[in-house]
PDB file of N, CA and C in Angstrom:
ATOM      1  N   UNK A   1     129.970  27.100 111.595  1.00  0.00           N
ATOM      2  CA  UNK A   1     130.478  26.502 110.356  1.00  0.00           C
ATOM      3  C   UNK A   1     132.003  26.505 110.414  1.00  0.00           C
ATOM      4  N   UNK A   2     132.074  26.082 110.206  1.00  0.00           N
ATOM      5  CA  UNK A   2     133.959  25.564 110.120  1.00  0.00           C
ATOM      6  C   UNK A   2     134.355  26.300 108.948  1.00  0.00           C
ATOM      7  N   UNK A   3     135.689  26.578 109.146  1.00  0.00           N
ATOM      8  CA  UNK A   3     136.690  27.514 108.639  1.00  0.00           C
ATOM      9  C   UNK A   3     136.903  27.156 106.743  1.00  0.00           C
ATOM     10  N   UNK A   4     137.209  25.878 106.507  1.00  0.00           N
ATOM     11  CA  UNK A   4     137.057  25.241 105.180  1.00  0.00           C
ATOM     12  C   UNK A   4     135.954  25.679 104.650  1.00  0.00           C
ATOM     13  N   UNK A   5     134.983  25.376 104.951  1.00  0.00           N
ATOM     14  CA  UNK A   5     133.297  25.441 104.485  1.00  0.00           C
ATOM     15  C   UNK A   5     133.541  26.970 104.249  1.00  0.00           C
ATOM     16  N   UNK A   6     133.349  27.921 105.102  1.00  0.00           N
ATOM     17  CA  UNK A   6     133.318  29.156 104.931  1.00  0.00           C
ATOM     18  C   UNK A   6     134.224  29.398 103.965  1.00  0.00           C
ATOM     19  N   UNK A   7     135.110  29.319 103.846  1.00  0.00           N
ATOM     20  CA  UNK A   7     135.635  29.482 102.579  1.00  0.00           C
ATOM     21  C   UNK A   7     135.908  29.284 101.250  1.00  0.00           C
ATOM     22  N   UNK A   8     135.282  28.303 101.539  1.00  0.00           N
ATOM     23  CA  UNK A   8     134.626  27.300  99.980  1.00  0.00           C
ATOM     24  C   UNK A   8     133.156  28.100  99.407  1.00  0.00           C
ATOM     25  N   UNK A   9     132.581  28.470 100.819  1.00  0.00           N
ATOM     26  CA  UNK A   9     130.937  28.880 100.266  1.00  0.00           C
ATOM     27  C   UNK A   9     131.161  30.386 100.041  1.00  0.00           C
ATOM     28  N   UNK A  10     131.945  31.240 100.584  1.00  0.00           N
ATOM     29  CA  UNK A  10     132.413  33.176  99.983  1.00  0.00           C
ATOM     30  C   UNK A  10     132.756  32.707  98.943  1.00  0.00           C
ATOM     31  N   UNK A  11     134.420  32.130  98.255  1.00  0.00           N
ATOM     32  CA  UNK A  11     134.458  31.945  97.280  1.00  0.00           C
ATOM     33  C   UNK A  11     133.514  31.464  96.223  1.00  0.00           C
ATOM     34  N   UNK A  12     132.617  30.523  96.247  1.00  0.00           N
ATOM     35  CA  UNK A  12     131.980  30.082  94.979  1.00  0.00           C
ATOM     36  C   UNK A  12     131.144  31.263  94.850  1.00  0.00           C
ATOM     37  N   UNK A  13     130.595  31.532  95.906  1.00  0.00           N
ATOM     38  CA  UNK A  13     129.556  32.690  95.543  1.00  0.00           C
ATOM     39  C   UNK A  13     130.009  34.305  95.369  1.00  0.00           C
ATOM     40  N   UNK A  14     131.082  34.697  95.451  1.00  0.00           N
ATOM     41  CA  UNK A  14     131.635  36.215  94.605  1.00  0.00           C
ATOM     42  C   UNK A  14     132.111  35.206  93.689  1.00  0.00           C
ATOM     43  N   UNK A  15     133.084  34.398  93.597  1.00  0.00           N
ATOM     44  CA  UNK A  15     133.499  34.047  91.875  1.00  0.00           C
ATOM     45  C   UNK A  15     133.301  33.370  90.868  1.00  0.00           C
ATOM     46  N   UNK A  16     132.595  32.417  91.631  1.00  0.00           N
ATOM     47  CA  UNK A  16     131.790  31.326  90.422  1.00  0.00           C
ATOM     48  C   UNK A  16     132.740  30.676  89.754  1.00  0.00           C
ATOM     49  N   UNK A  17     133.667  29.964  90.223  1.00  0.00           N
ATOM     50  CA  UNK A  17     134.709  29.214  89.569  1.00  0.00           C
ATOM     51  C   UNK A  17     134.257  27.704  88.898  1.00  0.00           C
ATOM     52  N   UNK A  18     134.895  27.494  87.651  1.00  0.00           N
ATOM     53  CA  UNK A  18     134.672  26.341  86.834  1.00  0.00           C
ATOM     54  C   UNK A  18     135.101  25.035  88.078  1.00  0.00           C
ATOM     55  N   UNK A  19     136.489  25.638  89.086  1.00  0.00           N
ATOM     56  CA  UNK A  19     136.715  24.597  90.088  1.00  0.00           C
ATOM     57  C   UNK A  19     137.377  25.402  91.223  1.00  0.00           C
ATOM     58  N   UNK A  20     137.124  24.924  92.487  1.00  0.00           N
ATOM     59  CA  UNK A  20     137.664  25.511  93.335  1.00  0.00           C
ATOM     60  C   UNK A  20     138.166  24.327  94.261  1.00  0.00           C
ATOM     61  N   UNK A  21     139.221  23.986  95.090  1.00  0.00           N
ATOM     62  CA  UNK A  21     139.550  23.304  95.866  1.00  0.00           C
ATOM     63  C   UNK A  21     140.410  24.509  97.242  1.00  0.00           C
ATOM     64  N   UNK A  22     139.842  23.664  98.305  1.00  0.00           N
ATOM     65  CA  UNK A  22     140.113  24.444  99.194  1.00  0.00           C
ATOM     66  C   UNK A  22     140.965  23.500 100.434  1.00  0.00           C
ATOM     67  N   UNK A  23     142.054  23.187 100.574  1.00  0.00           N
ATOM     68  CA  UNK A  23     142.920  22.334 101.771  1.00  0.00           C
ATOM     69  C   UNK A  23     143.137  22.941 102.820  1.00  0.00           C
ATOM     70  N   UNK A  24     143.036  22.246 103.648  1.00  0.00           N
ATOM     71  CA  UNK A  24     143.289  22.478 105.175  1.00  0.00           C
ATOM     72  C   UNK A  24     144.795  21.832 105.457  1.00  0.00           C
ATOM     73  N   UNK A  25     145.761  23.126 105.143  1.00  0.00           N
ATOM     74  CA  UNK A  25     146.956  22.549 105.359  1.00  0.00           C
ATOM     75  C   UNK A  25     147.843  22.253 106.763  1.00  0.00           C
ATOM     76  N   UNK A  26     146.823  22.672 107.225  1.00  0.00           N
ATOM     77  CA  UNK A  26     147.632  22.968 108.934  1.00  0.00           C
ATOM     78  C   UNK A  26     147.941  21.996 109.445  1.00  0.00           C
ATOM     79  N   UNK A  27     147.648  20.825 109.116  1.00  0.00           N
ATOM     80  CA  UNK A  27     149.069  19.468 109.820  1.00  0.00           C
ATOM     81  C   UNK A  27     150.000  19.541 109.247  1.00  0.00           C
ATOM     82  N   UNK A  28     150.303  20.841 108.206  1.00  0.00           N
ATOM     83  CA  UNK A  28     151.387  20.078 107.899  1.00  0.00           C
ATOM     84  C   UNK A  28     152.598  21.573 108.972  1.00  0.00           C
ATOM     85  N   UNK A  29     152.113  22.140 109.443  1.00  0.00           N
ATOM     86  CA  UNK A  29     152.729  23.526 110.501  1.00  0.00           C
ATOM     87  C   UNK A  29     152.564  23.325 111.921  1.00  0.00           C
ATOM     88  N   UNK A  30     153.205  23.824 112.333  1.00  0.00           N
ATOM     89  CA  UNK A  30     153.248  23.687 114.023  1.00  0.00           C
ATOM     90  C   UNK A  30     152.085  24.555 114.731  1.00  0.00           C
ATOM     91  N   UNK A  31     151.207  23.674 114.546  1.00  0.00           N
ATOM     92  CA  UNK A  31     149.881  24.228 115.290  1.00  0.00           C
ATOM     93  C   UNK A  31     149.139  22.956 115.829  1.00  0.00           C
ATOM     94  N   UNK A  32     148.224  23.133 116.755  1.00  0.00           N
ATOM     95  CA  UNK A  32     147.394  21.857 117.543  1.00  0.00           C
ATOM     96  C   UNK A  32     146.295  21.122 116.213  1.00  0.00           C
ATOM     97  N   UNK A  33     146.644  20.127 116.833  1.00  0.00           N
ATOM     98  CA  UNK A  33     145.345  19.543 115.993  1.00  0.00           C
ATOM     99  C   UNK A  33     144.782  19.654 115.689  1.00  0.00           C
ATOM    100  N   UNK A  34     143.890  19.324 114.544  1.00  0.00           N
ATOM    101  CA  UNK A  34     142.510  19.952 114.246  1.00  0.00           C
ATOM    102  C   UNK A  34     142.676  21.801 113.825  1.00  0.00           C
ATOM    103  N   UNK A  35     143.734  21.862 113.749  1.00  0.00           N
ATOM    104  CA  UNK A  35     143.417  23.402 113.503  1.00  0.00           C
ATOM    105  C   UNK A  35     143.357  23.768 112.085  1.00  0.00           C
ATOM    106  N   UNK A  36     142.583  24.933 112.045  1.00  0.00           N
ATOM    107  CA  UNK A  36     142.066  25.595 111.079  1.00  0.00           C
ATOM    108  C   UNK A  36     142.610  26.902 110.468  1.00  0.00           C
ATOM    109  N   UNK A  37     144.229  26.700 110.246  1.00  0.00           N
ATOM    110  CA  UNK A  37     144.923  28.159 110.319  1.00  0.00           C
ATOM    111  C   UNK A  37     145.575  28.295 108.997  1.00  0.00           C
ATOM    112  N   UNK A  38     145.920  27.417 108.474  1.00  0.00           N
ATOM    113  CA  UNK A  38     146.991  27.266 106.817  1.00  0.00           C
ATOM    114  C   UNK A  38     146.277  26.534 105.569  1.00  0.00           C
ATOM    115  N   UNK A  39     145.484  27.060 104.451  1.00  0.00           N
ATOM    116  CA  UNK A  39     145.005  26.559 103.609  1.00  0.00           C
ATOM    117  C   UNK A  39     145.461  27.258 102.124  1.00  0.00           C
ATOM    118  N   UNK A  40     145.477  26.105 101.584  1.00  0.00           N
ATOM    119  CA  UNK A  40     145.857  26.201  99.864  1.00  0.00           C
ATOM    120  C   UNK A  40     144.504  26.442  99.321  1.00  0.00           C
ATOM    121  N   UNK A  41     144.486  27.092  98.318  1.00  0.00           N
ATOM    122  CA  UNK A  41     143.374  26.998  97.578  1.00  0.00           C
ATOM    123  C   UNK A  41     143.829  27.293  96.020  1.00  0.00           C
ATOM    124  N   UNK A  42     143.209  26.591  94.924  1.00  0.00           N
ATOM    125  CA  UNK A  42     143.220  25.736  93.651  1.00  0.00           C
ATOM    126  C   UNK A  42     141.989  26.710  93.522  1.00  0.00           C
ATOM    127  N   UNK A  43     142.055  27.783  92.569  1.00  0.00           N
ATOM    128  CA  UNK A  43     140.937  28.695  91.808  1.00  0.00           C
ATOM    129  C   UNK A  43     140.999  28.996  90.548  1.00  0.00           C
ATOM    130  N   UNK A  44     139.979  28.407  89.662  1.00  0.00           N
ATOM    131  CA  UNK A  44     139.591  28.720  88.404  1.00  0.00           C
ATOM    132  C   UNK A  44     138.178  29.714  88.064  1.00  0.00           C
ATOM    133  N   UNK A  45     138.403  30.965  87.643  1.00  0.00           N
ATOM    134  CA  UNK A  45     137.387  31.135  87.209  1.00  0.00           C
ATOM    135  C   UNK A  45     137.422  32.327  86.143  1.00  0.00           C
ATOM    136  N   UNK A  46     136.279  32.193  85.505  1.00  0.00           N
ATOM    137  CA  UNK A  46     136.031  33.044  84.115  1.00  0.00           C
ATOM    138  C   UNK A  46     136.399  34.322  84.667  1.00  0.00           C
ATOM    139  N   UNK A  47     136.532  35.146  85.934  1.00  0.00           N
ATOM    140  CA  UNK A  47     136.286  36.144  86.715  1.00  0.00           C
ATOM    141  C   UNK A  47     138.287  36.510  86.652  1.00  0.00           C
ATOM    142  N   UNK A  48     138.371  35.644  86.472  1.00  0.00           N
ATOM    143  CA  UNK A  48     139.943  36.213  86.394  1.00  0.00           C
ATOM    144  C   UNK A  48     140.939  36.454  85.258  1.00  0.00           C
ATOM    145  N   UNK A  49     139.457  35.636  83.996  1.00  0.00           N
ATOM    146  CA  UNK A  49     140.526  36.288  82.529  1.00  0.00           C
ATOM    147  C   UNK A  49     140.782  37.469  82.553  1.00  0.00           C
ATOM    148  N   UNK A  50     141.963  38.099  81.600  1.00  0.00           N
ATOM    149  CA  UNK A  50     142.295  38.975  81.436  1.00  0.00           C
ATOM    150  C   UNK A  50     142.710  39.900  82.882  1.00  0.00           C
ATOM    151  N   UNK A  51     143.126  39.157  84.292  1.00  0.00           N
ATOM    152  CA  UNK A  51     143.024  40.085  84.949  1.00  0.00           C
ATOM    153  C   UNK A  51     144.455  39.486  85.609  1.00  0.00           C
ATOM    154  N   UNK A  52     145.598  40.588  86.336  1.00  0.00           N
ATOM    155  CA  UNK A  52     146.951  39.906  86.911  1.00  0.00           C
ATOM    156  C   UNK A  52     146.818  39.151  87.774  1.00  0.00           C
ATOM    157  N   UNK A  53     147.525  38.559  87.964  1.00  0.00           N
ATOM    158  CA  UNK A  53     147.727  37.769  89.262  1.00  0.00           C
ATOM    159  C   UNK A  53     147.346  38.277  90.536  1.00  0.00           C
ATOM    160  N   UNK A  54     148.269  39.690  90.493  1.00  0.00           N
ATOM    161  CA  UNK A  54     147.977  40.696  91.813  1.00  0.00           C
ATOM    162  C   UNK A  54     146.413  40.719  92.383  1.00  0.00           C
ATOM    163  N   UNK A  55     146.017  41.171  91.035  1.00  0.00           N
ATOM    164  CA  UNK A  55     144.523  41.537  91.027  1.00  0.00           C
ATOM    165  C   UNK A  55     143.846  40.067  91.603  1.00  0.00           C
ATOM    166  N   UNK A  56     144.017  38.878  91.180  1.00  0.00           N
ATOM    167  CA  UNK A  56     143.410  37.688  91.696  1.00  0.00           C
ATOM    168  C   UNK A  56     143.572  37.698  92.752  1.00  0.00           C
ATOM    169  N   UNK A  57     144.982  37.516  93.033  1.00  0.00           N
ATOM    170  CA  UNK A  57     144.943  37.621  94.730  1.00  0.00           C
ATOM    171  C   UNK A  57     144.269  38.484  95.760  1.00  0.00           C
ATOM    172  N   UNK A  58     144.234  39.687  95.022  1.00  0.00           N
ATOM    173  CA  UNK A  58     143.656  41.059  96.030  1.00  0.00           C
ATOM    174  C   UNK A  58     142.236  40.569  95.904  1.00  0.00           C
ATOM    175  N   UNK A  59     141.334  40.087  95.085  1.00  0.00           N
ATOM    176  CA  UNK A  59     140.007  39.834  94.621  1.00  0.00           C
ATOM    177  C   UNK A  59     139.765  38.378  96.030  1.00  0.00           C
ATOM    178  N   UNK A  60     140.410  37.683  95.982  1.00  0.00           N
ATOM    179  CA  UNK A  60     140.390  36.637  97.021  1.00  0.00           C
ATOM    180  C   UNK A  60     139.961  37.096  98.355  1.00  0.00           C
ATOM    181  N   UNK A  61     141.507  37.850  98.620  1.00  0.00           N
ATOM    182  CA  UNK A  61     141.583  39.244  99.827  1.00  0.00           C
ATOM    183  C   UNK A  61     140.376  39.389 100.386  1.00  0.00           C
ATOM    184  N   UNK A  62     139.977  39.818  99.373  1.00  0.00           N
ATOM    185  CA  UNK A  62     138.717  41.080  99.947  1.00  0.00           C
ATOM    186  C   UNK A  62     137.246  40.108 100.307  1.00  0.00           C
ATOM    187  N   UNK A  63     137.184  38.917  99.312  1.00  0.00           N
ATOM    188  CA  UNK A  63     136.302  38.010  99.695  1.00  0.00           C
ATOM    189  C   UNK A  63     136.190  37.474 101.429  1.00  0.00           C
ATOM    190  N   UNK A  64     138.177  37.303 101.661  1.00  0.00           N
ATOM    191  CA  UNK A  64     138.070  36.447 102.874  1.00  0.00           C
ATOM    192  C   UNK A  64     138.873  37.241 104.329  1.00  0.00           C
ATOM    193  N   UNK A  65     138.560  38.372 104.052  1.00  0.00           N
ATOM    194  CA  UNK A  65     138.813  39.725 104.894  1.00  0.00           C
ATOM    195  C   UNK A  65     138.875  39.158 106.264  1.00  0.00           C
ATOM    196  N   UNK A  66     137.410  38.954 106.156  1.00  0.00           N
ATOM    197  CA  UNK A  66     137.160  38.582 107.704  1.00  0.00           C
ATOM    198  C   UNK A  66     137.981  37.188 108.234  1.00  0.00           C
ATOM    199  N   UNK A  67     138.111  36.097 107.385  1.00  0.00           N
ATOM    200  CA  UNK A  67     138.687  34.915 107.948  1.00  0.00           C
ATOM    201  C   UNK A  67     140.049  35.627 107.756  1.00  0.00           C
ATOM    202  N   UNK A  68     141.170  36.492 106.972  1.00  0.00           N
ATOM    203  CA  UNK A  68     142.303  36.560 107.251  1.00  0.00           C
ATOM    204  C   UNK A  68     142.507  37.187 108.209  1.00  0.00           C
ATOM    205  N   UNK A  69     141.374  38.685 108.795  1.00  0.00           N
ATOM    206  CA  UNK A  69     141.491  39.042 110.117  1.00  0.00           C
ATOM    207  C   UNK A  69     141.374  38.364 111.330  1.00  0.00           C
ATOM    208  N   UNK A  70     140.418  37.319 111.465  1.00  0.00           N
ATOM    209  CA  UNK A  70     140.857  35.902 111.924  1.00  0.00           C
ATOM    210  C   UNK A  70     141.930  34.974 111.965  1.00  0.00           C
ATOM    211  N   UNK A  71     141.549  33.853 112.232  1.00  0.00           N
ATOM    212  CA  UNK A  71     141.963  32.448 112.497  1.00  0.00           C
ATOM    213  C   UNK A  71     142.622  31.744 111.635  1.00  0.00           C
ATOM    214  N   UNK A  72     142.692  32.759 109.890  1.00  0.00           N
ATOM    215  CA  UNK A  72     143.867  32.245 109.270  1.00  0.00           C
ATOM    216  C   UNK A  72     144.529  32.730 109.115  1.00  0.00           C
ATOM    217  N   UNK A  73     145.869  31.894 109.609  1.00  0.00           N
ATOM    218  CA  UNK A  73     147.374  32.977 109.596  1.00  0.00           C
ATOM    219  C   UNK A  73     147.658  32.112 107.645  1.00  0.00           C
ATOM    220  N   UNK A  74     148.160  31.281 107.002  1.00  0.00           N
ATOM    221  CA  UNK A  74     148.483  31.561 105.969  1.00  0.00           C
ATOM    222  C   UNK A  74     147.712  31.216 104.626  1.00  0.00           C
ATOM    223  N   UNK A  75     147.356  31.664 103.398  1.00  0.00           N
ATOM    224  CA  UNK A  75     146.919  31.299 102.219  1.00  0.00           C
ATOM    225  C   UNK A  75     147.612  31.447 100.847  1.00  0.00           C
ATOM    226  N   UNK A  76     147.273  30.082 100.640  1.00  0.00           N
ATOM    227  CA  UNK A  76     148.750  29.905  99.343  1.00  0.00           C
ATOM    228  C   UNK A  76     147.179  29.647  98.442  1.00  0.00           C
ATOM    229  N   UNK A  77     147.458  31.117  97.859  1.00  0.00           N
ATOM    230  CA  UNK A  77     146.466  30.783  96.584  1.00  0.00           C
ATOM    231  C   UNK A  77     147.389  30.758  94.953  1.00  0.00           C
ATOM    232  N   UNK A  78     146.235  29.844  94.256  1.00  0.00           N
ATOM    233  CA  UNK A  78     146.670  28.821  93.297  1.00  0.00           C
ATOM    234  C   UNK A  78     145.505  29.722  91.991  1.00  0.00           C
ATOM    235  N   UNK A  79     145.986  30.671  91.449  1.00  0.00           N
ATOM    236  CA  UNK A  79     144.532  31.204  90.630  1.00  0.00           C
ATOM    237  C   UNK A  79     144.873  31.646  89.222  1.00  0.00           C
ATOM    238  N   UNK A  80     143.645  30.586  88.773  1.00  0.00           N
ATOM    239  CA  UNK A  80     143.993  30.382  86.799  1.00  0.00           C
ATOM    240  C   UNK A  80     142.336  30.940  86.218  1.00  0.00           C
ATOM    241  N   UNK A  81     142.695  31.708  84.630  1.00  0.00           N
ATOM    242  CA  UNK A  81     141.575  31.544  83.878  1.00  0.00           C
ATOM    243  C   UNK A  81     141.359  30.391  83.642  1.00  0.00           C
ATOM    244  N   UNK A  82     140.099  29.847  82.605  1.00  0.00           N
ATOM    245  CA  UNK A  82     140.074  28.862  82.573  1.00  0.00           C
ATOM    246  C   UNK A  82     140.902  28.065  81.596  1.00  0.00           C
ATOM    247  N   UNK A  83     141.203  29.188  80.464  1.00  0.00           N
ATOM    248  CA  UNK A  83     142.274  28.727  79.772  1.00  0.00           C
ATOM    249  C   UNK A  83     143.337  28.747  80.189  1.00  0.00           C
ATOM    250  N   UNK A  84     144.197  28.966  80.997  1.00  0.00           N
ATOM    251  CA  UNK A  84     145.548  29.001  81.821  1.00  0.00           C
ATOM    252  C   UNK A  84     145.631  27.211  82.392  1.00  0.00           C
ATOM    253  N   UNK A  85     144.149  27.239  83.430  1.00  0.00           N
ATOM    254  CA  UNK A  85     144.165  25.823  84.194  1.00  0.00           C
ATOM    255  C   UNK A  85     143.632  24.499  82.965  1.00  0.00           C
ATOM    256  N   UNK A  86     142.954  25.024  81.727  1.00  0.00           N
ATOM    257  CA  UNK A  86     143.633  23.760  81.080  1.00  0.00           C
ATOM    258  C   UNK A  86     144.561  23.523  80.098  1.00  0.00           C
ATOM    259  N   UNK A  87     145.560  24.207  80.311  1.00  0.00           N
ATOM    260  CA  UNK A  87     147.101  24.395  79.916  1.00  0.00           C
ATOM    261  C   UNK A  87     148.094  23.840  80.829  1.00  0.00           C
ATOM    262  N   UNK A  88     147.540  24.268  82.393  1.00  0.00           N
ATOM    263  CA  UNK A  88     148.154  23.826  83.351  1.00  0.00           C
ATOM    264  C   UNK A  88     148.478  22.545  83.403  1.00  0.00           C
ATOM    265  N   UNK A  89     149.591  21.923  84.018  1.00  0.00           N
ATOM    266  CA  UNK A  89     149.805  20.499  84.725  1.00  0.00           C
ATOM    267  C   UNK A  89     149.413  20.202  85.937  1.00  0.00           C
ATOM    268  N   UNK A  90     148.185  21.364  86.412  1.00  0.00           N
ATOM    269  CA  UNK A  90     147.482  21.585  87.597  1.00  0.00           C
ATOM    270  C   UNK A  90     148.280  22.078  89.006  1.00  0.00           C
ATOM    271  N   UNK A  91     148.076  22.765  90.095  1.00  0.00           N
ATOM    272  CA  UNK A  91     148.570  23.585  90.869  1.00  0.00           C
ATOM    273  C   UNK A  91     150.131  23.088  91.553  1.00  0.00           C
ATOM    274  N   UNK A  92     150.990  23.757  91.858  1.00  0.00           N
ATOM    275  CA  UNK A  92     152.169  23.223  92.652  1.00  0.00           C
ATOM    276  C   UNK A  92     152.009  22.490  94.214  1.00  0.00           C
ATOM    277  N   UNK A  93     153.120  21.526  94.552  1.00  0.00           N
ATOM    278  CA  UNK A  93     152.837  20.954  95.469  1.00  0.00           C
ATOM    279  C   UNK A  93     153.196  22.355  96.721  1.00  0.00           C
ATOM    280  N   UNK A  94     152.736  22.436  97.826  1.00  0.00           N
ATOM    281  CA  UNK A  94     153.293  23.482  98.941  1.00  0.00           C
ATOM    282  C   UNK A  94     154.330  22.788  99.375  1.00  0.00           C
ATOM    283  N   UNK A  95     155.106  23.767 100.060  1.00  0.00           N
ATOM    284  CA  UNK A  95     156.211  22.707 100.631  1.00  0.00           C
ATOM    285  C   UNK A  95     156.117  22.275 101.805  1.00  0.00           C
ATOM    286  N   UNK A  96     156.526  21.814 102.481  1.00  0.00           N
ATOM    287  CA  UNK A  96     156.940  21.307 103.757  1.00  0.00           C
ATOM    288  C   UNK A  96     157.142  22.790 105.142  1.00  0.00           C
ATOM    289  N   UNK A  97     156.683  22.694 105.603  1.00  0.00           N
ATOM    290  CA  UNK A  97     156.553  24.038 107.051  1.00  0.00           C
ATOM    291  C   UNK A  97     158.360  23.556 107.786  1.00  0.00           C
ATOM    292  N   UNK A  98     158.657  24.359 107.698  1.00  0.00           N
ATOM    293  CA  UNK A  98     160.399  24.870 108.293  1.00  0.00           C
ATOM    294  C   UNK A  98     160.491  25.227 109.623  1.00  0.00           C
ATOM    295  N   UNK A  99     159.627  25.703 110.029  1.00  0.00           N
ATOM    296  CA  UNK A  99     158.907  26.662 111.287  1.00  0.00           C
ATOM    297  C   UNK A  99     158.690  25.770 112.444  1.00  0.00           C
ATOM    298  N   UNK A 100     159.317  26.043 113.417  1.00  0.00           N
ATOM    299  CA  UNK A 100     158.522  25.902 114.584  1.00  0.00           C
ATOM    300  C   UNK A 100     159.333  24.715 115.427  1.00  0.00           C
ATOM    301  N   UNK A 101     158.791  23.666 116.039  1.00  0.00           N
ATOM    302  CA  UNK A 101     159.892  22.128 116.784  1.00  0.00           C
ATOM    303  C   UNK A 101     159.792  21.383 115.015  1.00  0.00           C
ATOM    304  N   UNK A 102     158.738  21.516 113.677  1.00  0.00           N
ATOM    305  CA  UNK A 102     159.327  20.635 112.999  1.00  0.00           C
ATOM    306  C   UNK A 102     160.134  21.072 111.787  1.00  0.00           C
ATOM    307  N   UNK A 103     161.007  21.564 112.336  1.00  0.00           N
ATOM    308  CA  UNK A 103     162.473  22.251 111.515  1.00  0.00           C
ATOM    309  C   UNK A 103     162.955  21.189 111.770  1.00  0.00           C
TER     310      UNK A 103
END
């Protein structure tokens, strides 16, 4: 199973999010094609009212242990209650990779 998928299918199933989006950002970093190493992810769920940011992130963490001990070097997580994300103007753009020949 590919790296996206797997991480789309841990997440829904520990958090049960109203929405989850999961990008495969790695064209936009100095890595080969097709690779599976830099993803954004866009997380809403009831599982994170009342809880910090920190805590969201660490809760992610622990879901995707094994893929960060792996094959993904970065994750730009994006994580709202559900009242936060429809308040939101929806997640920030990532920026542009600095790193590497495309500096």
């Amino acid at each position: 199973m590919e790296t996206q998928a797997t991480i789309t299918n841990k997440l829904t199933e520990a958090l049960a999010p109203d929405h989850l989006e999961v990008i495969n950002e790695s064209h936009m970093h100095n890595v080969p094609a097709g690779s599976e190493s830099h993803f954004k992810v866009i997380l809403v769920s009831p599982k994170f009212a009342q809880v910090t940011r920190v805590k969201r992130h660490q809760m992610v963490y622990q879901v995707l242990s094994e893929e960060l001990a792996g094959g993904v070097h970065a994750l730009a997580l994006h994580t709202y209650a559900p009242a936060e994300w429809a308040a939101a103007a929806g997640a920030p753009d990532s920026p542009r990779c600095l790193g590497g020949s495309k500096a």
